[in-house]
C-alpha atoms as a PDB file:
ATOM      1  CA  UNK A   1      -3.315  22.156 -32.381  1.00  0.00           C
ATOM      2  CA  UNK A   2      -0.830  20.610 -30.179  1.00  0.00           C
ATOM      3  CA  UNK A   3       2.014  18.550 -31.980  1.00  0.00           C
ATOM      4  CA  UNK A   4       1.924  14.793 -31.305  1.00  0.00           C
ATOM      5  CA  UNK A   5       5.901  15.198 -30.392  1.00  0.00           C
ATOM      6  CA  UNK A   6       5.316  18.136 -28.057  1.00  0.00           C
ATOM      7  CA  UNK A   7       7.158  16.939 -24.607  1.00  0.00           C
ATOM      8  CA  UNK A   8       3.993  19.192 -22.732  1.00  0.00           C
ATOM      9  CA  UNK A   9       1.098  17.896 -23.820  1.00  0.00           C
ATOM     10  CA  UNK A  10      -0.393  16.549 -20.739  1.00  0.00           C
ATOM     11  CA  UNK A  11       0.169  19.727 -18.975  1.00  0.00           C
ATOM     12  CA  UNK A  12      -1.275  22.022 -22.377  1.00  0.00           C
ATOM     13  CA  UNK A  13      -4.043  19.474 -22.965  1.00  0.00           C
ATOM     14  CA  UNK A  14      -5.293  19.764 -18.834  1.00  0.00           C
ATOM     15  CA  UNK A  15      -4.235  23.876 -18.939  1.00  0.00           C
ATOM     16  CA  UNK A  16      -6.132  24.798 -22.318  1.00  0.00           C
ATOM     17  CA  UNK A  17      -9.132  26.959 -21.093  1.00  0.00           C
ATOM     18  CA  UNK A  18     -12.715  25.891 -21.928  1.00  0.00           C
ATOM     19  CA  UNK A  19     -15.627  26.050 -20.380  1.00  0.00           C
ATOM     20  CA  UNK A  20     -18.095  24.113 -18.418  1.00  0.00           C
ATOM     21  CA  UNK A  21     -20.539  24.738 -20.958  1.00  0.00           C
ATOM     22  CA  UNK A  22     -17.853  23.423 -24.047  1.00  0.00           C
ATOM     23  CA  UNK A  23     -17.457  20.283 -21.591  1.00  0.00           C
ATOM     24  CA  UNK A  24     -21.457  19.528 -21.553  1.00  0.00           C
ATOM     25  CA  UNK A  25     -21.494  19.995 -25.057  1.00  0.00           C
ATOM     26  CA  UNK A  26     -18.510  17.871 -25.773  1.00  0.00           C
ATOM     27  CA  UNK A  27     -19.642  15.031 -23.169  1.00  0.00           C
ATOM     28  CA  UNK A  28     -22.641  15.541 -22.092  1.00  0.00           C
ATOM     29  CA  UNK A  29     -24.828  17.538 -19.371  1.00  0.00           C
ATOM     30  CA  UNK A  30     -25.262  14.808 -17.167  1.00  0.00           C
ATOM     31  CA  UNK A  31     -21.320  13.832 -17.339  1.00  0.00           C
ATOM     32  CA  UNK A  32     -21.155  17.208 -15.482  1.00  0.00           C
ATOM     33  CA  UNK A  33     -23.123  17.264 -13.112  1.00  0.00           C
ATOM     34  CA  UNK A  34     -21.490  15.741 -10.089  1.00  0.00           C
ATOM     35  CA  UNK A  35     -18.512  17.920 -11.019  1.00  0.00           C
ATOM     36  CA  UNK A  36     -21.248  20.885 -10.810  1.00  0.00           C
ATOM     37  CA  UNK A  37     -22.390  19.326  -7.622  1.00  0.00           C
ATOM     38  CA  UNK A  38     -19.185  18.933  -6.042  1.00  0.00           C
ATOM     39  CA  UNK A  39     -18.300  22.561  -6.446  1.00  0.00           C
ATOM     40  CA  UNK A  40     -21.794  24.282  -6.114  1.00  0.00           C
ATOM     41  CA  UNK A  41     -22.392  24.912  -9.052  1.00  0.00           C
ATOM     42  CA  UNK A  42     -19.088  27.080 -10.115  1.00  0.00           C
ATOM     43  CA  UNK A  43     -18.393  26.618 -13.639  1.00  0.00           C
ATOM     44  CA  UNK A  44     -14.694  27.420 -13.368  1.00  0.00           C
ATOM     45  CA  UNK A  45     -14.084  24.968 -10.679  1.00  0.00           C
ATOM     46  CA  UNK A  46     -16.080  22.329 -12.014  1.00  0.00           C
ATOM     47  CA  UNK A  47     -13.722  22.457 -15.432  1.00  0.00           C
ATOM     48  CA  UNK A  48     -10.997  22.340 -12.743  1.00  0.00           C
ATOM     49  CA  UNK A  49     -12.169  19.331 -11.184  1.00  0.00           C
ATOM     50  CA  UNK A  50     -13.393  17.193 -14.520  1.00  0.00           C
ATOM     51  CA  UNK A  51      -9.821  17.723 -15.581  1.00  0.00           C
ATOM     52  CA  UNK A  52      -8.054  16.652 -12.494  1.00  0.00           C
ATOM     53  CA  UNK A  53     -10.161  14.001 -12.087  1.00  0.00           C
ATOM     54  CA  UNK A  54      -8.830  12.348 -15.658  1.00  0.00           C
ATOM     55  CA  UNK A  55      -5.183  12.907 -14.490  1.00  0.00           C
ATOM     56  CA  UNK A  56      -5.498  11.269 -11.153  1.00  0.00           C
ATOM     57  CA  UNK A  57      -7.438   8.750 -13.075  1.00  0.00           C
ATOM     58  CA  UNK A  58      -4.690   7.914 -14.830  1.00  0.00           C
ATOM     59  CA  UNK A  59      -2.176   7.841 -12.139  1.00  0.00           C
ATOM     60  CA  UNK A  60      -4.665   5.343 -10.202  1.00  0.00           C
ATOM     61  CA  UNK A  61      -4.830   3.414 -13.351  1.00  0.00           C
ATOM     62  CA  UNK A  62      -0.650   2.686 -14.033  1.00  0.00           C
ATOM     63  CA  UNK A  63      -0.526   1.500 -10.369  1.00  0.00           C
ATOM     64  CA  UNK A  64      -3.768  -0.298 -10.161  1.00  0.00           C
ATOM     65  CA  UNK A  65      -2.757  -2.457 -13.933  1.00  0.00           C
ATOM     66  CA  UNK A  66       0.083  -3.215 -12.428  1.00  0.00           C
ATOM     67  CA  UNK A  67      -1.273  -4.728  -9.129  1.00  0.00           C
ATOM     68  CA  UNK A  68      -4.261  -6.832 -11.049  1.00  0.00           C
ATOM     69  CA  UNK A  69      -1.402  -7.939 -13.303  1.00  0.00           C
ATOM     70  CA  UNK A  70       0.754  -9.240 -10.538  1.00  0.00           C
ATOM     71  CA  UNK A  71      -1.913 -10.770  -8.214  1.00  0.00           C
ATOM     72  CA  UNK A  72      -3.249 -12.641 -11.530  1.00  0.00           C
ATOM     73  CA  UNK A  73       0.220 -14.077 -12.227  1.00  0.00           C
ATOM     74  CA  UNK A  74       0.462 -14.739  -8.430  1.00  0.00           C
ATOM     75  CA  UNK A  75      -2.560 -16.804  -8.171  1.00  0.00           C
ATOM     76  CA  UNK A  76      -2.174 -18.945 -11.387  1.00  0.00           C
ATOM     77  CA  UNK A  77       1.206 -19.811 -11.027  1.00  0.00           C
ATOM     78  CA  UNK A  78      -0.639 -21.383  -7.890  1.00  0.00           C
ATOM     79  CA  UNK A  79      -3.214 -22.992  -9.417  1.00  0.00           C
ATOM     80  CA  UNK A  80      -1.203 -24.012 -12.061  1.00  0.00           C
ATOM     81  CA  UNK A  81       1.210 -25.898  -9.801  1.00  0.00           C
ATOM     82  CA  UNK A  82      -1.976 -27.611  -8.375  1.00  0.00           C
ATOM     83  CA  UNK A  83      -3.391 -29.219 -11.102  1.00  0.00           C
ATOM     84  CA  UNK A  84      -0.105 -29.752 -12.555  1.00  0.00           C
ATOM     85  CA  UNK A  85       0.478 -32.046  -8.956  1.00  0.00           C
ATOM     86  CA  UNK A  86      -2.924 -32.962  -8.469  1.00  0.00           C
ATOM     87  CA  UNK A  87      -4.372 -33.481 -11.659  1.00  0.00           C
ATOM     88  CA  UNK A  88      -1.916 -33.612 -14.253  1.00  0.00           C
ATOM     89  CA  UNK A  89      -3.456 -30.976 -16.168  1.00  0.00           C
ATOM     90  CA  UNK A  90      -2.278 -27.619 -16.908  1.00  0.00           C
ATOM     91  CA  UNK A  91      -5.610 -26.348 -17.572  1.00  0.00           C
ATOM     92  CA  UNK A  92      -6.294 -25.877 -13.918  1.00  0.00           C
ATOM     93  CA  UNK A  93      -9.758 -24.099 -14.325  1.00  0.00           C
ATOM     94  CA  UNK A  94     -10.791 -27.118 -15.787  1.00  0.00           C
ATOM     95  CA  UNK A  95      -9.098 -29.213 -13.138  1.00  0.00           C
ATOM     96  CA  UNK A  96     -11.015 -27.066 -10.796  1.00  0.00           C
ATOM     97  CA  UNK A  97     -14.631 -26.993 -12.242  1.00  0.00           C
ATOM     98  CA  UNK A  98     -15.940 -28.679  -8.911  1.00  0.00           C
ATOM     99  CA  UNK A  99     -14.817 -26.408  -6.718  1.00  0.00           C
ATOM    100  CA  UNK A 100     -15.824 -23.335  -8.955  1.00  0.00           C
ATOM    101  CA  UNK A 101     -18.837 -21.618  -8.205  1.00  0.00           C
ATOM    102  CA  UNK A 102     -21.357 -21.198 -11.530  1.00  0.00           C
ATOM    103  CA  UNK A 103     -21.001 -17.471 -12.032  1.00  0.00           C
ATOM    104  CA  UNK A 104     -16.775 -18.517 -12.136  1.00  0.00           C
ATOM    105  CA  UNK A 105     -17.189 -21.064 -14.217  1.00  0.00           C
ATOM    106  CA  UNK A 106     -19.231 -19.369 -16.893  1.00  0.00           C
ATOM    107  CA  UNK A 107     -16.490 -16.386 -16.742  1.00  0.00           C
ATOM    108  CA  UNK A 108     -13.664 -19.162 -17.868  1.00  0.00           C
ATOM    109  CA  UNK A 109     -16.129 -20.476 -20.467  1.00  0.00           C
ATOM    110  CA  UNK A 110     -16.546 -17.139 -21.883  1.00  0.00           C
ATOM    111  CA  UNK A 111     -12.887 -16.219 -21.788  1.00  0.00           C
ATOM    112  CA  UNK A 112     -12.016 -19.681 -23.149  1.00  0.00           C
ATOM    113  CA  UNK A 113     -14.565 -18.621 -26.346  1.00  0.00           C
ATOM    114  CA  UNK A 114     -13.063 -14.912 -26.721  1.00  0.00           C
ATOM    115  CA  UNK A 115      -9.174 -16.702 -26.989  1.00  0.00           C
ATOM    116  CA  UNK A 116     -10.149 -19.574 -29.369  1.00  0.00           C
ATOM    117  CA  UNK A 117     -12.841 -16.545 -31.310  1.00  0.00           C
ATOM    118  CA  UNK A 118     -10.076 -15.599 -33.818  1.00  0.00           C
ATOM    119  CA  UNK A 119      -8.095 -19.089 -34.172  1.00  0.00           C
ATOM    120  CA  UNK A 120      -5.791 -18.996 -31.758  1.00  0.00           C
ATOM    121  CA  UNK A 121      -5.018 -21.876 -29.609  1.00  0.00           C
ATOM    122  CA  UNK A 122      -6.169 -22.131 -25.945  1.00  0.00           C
ATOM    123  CA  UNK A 123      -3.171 -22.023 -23.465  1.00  0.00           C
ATOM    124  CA  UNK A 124      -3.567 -21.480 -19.717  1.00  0.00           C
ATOM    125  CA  UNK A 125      -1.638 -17.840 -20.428  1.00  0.00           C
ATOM    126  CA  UNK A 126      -4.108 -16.609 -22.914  1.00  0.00           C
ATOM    127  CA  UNK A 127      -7.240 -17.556 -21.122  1.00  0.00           C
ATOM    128  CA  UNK A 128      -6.018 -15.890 -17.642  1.00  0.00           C
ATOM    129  CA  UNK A 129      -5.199 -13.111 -19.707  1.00  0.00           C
ATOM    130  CA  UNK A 130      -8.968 -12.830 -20.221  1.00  0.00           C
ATOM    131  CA  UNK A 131      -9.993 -13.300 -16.828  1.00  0.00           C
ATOM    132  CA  UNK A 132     -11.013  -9.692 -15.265  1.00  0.00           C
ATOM    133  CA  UNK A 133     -10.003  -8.554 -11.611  1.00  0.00           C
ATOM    134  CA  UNK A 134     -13.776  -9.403 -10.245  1.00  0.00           C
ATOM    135  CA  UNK A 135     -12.929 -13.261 -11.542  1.00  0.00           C
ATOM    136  CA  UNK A 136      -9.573 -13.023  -9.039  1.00  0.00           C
ATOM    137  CA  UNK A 137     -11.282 -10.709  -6.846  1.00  0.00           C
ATOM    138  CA  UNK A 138     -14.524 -13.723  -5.953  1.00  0.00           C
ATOM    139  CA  UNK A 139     -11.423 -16.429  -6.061  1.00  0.00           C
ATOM    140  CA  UNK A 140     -10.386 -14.821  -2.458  1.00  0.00           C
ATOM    141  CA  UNK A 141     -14.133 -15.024  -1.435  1.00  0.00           C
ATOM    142  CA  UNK A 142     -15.229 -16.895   2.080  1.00  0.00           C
ATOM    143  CA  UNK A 143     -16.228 -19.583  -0.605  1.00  0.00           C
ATOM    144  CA  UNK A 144     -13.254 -21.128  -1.110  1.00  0.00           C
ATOM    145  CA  UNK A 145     -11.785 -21.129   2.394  1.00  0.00           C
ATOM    146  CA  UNK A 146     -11.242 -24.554   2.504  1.00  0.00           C
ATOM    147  CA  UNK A 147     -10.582 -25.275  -0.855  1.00  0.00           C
ATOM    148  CA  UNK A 148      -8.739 -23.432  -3.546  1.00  0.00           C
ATOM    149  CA  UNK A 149      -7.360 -21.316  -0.255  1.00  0.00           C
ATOM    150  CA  UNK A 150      -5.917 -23.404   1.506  1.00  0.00           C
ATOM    151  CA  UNK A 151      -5.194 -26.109  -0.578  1.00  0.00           C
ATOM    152  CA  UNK A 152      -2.670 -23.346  -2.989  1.00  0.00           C
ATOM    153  CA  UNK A 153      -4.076 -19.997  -3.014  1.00  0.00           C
ATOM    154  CA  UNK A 154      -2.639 -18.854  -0.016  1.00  0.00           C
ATOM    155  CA  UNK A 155       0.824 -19.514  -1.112  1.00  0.00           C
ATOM    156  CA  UNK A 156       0.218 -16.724  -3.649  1.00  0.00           C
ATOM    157  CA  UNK A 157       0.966 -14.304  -1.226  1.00  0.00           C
ATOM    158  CA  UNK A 158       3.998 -15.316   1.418  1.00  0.00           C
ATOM    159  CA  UNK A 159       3.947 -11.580   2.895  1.00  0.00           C
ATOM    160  CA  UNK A 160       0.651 -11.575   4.396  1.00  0.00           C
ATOM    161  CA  UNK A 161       0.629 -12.077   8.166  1.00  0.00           C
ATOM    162  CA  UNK A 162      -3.131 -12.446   8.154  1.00  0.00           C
ATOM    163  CA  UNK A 163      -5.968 -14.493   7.215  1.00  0.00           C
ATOM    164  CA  UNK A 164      -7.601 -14.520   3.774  1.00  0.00           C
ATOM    165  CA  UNK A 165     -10.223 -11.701   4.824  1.00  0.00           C
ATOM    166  CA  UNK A 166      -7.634  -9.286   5.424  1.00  0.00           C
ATOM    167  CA  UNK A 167      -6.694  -9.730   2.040  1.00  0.00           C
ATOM    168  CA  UNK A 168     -10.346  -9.977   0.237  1.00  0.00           C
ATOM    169  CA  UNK A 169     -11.363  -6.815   1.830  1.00  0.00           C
ATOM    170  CA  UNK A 170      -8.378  -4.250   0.018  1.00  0.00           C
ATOM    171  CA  UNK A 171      -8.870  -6.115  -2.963  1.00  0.00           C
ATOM    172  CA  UNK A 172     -12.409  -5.713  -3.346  1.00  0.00           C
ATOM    173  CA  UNK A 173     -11.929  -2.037  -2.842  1.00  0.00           C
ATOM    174  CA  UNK A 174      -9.821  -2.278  -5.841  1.00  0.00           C
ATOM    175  CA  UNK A 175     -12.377  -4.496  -7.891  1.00  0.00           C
ATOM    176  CA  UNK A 176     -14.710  -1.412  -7.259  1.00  0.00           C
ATOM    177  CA  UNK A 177     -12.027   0.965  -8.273  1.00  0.00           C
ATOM    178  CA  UNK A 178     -11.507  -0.243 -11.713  1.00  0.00           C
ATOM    179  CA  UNK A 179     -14.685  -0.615 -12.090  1.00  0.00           C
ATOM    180  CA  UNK A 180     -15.186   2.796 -11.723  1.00  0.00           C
ATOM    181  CA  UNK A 181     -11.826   3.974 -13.506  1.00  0.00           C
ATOM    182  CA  UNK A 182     -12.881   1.340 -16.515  1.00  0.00           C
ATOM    183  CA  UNK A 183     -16.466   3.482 -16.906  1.00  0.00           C
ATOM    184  CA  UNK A 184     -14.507   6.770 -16.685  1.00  0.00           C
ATOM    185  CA  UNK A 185     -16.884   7.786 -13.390  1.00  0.00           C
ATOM    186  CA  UNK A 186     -15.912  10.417 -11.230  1.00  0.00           C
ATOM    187  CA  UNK A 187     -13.093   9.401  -8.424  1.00  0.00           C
ATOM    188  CA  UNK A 188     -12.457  12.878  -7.093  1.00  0.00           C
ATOM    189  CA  UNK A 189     -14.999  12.110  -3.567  1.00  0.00           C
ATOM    190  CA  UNK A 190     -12.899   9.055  -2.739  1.00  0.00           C
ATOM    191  CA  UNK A 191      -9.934   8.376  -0.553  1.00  0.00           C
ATOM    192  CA  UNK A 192      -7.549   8.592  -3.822  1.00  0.00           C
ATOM    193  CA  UNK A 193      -4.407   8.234  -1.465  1.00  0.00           C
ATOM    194  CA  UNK A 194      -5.632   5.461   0.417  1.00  0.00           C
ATOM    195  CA  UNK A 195      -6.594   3.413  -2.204  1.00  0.00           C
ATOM    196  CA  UNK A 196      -3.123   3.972  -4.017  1.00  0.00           C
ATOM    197  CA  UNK A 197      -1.796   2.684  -0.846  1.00  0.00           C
ATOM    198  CA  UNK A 198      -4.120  -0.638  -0.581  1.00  0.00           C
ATOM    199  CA  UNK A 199      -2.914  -1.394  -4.160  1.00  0.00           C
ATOM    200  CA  UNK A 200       0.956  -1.046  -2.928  1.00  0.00           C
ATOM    201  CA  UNK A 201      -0.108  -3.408   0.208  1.00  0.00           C
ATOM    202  CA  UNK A 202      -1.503  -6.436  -1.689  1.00  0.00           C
ATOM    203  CA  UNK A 203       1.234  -5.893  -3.994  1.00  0.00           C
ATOM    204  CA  UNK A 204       3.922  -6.311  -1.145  1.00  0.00           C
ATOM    205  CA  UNK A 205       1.598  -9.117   0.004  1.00  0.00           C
ATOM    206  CA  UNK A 206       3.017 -10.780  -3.251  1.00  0.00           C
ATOM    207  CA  UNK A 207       5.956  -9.480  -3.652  1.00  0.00           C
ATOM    208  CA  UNK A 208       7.888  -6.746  -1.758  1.00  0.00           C
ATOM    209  CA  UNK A 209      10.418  -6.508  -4.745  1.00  0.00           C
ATOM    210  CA  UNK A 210       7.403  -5.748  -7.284  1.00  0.00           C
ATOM    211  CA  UNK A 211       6.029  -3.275  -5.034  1.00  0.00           C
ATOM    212  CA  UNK A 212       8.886  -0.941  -4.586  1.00  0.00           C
ATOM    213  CA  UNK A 213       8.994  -1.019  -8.665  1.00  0.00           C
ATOM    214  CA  UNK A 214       5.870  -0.302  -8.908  1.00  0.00           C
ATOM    215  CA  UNK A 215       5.974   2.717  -6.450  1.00  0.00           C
ATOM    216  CA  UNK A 216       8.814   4.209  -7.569  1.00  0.00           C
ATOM    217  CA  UNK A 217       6.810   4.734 -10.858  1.00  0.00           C
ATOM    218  CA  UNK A 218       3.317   5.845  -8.464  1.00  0.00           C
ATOM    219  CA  UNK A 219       2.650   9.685  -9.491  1.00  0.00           C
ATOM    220  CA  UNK A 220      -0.518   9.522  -7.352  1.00  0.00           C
ATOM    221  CA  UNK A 221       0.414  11.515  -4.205  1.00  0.00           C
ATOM    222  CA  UNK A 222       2.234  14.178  -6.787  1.00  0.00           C
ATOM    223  CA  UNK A 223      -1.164  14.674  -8.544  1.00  0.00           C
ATOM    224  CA  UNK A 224      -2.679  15.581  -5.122  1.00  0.00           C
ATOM    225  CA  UNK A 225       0.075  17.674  -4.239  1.00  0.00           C
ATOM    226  CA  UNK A 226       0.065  19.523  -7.177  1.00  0.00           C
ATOM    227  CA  UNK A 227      -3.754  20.430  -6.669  1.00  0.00           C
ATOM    228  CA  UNK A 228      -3.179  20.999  -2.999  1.00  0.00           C
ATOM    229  CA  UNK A 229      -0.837  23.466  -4.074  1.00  0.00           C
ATOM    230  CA  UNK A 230      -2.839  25.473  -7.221  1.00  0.00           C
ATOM    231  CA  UNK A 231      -6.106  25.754  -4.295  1.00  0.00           C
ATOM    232  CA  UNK A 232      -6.785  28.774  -3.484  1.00  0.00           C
ATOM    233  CA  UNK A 233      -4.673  29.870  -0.324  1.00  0.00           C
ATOM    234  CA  UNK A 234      -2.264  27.302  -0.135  1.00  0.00           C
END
């Protein structure tokens, strides 16, 4: 058994031979069988591919929680300054049940009943907090155009030279991303690199400063590299 202080236990845990067979058993046939699919039907390679699927998975994941983190922040500071201004209320998404749609407003209830569940007080922090990316993600929607948009939202991100489509579109690739990542489906098919790079964009969108931090801690071009390299006749 590997030591819980062993500096190489990423690379042991991801190197330690098993089977496909061990895998099934371990997480089930049908967990396999894209991985089957996707190499026609080679055991070996599938084992390969259901392992470096979790490590890109977890690349995607450090850059992707750091982007929903930042474009939350971005967009409440907004709407916080909003209602603050035009409603004297820091509890903006109450200040803003008109202009919510019914699906957004019954996400704020029940993230208003999971903060207060366990006695806590309700602040504007810890109910964003328990607002999920497709709650930010429908925010950006053609909805609110000429509403929450333009009236703050839009200030949320001074580095976009574009219109508020050009910015739904990346991050609704992302809401489908962690979606995916979040249910621990397969990723391997999809354009890994590209995506990584759509979650640096709406992060410079925000805030070029934030983005170059964030990217200097990206490992998700490595992991590609890496497997790029092990193929066979690199």
């Amino acid at each position: 058994m590997v030591s819980r202080g062993d500096r190489g236990l990423r690379t042991k845990v991801y190197t330690m031979p098993t089977t496909v067979s061990e895998l099934e058993r371990w997480f089930s046939e049908e967990r396999l069988v894209p991985y089957r699919a996707a190499c026609d039907g080679a055991s070996g390679k599938a084992v390969d591919l259901y392992g470096w699927n979790a490590v890109v998975s977890a690349a995607l994941w450090r850059t992707l929680g750091h982007v929903e983190i930042l474009l939350r922040q971005a967009m409440h500071r907004e709407l916080l300054a909003w209602s603050r201004n035009h409603r004297g209320d820091d509890r903006w998404y109450i200040a803003c049940g008109d202009y919510l749609t019914a699906r957004a407003r019954s996400d704020v209830c029940r993230a208003r009943r999971r903060v207060t569940k366990f006695g806590k007080p309700e602040t504007p922090g810890r109910v964003v907090a328990e607002l999920n990316l497709g709650f930010w993600r429908y925010l950006l929607a053609s909805h609110y155009e000429r509403t929450l948009w333009l009236s703050c939202l839009r200030r949320a991100f001074p580095h976009l030279h574009g219109l508020r489509k050009h910015l739904e579109r990346p991050v609704a690739d992302l809401h489908r991303l962690r979606n995916r990542l979040a249910h621990h489906e397969p990723i391997h098919h999809l354009p890994i690199e590209e995506l990584s790079q759509k979650a640096l964009l709406v992060a410079g969108w925000i805030d070029p400063a934030a983005r170059d931090w964030i990217y200097a801690g990206d490992t998700v071009r490595q992991v590609i590299n890496r497997r790029l390299r092990a193929a066979p006749g690199s």
